[in-house]
C-alpha atoms as a PDB file:
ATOM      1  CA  UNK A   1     -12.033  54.092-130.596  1.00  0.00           C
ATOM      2  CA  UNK A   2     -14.508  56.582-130.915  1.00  0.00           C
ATOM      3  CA  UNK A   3     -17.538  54.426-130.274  1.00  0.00           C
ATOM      4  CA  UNK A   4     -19.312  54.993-126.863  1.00  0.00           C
ATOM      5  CA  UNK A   5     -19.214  51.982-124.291  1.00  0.00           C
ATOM      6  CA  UNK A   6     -22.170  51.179-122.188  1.00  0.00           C
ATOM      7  CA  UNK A   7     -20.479  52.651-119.368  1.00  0.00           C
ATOM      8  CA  UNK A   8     -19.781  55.859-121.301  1.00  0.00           C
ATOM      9  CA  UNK A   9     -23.452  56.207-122.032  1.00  0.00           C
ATOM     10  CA  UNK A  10     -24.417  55.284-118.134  1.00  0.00           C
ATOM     11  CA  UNK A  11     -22.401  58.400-117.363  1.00  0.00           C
ATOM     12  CA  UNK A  12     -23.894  60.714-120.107  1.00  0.00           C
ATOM     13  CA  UNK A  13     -27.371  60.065-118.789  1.00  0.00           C
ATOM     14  CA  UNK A  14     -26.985  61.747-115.653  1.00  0.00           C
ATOM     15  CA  UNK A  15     -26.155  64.710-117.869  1.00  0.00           C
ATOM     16  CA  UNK A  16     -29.166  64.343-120.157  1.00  0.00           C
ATOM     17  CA  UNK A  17     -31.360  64.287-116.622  1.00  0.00           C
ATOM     18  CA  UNK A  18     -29.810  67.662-116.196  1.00  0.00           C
ATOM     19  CA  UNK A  19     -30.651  68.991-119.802  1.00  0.00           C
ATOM     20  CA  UNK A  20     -33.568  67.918-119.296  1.00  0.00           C
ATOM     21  CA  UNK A  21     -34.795  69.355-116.132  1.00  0.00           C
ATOM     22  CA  UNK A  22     -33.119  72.922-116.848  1.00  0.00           C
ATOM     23  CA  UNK A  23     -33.658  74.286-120.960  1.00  0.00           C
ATOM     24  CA  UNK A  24     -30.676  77.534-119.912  1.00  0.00           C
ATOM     25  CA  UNK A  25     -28.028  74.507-119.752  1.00  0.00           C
ATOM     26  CA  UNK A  26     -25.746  74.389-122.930  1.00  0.00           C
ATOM     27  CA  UNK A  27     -23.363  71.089-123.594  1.00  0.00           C
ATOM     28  CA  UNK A  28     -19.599  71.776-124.014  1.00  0.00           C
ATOM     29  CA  UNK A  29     -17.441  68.867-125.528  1.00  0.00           C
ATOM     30  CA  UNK A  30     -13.935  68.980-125.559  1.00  0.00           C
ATOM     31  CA  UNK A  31     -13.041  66.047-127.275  1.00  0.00           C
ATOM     32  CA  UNK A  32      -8.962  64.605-127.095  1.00  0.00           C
ATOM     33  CA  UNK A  33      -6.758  61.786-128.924  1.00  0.00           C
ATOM     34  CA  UNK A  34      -3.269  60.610-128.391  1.00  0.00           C
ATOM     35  CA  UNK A  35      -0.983  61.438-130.843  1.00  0.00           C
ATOM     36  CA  UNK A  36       2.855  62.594-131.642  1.00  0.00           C
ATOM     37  CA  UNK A  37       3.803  65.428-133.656  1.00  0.00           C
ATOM     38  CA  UNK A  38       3.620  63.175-136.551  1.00  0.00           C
ATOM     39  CA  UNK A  39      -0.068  62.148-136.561  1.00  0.00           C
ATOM     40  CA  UNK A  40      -1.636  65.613-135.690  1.00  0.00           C
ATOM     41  CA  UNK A  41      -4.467  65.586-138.168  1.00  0.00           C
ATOM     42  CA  UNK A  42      -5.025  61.478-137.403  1.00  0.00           C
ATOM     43  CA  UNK A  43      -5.372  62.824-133.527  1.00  0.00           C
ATOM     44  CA  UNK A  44      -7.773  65.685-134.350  1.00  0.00           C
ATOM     45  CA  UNK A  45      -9.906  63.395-136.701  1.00  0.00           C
ATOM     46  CA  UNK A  46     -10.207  60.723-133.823  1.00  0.00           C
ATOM     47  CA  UNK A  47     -11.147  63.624-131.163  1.00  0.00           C
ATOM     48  CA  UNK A  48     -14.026  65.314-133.659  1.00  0.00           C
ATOM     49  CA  UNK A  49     -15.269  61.459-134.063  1.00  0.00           C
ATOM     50  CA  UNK A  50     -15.239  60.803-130.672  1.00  0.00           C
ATOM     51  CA  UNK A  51     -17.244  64.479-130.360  1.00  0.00           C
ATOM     52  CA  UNK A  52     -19.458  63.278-132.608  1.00  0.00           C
ATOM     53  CA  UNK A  53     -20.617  60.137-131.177  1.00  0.00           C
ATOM     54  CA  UNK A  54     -21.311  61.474-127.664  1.00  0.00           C
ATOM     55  CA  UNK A  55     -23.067  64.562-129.904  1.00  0.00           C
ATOM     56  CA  UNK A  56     -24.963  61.795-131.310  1.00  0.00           C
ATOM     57  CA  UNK A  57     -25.833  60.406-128.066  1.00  0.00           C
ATOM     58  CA  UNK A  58     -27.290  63.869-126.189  1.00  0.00           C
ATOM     59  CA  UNK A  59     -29.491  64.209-129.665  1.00  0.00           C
ATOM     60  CA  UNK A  60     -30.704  60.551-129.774  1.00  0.00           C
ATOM     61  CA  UNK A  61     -31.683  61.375-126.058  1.00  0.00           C
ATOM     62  CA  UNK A  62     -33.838  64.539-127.378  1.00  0.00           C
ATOM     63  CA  UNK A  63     -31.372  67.446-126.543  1.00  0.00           C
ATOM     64  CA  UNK A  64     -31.019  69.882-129.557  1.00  0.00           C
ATOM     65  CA  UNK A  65     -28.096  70.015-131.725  1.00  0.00           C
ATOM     66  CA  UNK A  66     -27.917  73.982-131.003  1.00  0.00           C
ATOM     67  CA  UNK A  67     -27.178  73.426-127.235  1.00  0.00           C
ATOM     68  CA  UNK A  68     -24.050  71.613-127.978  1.00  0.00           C
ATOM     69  CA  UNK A  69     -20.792  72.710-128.785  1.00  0.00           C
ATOM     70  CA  UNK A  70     -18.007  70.558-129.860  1.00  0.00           C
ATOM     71  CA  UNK A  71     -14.288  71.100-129.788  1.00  0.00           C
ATOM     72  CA  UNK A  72     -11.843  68.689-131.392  1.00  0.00           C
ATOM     73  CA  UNK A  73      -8.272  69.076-129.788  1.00  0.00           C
ATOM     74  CA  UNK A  74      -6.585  66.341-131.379  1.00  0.00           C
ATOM     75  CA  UNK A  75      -3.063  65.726-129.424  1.00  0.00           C
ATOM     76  CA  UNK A  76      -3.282  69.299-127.929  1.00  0.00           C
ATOM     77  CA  UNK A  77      -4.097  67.522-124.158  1.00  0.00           C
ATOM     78  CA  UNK A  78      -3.640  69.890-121.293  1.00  0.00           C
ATOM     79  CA  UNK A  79      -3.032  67.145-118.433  1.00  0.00           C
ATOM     80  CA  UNK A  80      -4.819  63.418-117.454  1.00  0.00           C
ATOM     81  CA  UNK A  81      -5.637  60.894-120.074  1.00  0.00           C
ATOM     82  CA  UNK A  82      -5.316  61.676-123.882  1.00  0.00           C
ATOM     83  CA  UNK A  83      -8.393  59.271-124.783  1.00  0.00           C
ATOM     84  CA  UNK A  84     -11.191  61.116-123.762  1.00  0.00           C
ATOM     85  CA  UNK A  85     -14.322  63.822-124.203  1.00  0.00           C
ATOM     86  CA  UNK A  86     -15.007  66.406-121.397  1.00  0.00           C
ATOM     87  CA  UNK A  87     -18.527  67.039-121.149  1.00  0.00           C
ATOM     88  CA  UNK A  88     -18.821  70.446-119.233  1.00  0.00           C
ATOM     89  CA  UNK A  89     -22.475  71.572-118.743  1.00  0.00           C
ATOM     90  CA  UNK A  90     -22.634  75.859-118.886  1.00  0.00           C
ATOM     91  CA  UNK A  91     -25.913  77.727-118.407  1.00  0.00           C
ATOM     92  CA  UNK A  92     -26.570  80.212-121.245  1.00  0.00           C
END
């Protein structure tokens, strides 16, 4: 699923606190689905959608679109779960 659970959103607000408090912090989402060989482009399309909606959430919560930066990786899952997005918070 790509839609963020309450606990998901708990977890982003720390983040947003952070945004908040310091304007040189940029947002980096890697964004991940599970997925064969076979279903590639159904992987990457669930990863940018999952992106998207935590994108979605750091804008609803008044952090500008141009501090975030969104990677959709599809299958291509380095190690731990393939159902996720990292949020990684960089200073400009």
């Amino acid at each position: 699923s790509f839609k963020l659970s309450a606990d998901a959103e708990s977890l982003l607000k720390a983040s947003v606190g952070e945004l908040v408090s310091n304007p040189a912090l940029r947002v980096q989402l890697r964004a991940y689905a599970a997925g064969d060989k076979n279903s590639e482009s159904q992987a990457r399309r669930l990863s940018l959608s999952r992106a998207l909606a935590v994108r979605s959430y750091f804008v609803n919560q008044g952090i500008q679109a141009t501090r975030i930066d969104v990677r959709a990786l599809g299958n291509n899952v380095p190690d731990g779960s393939p159902d996720r997005v990292d949020v990684s918070l960089v200073a400009r």
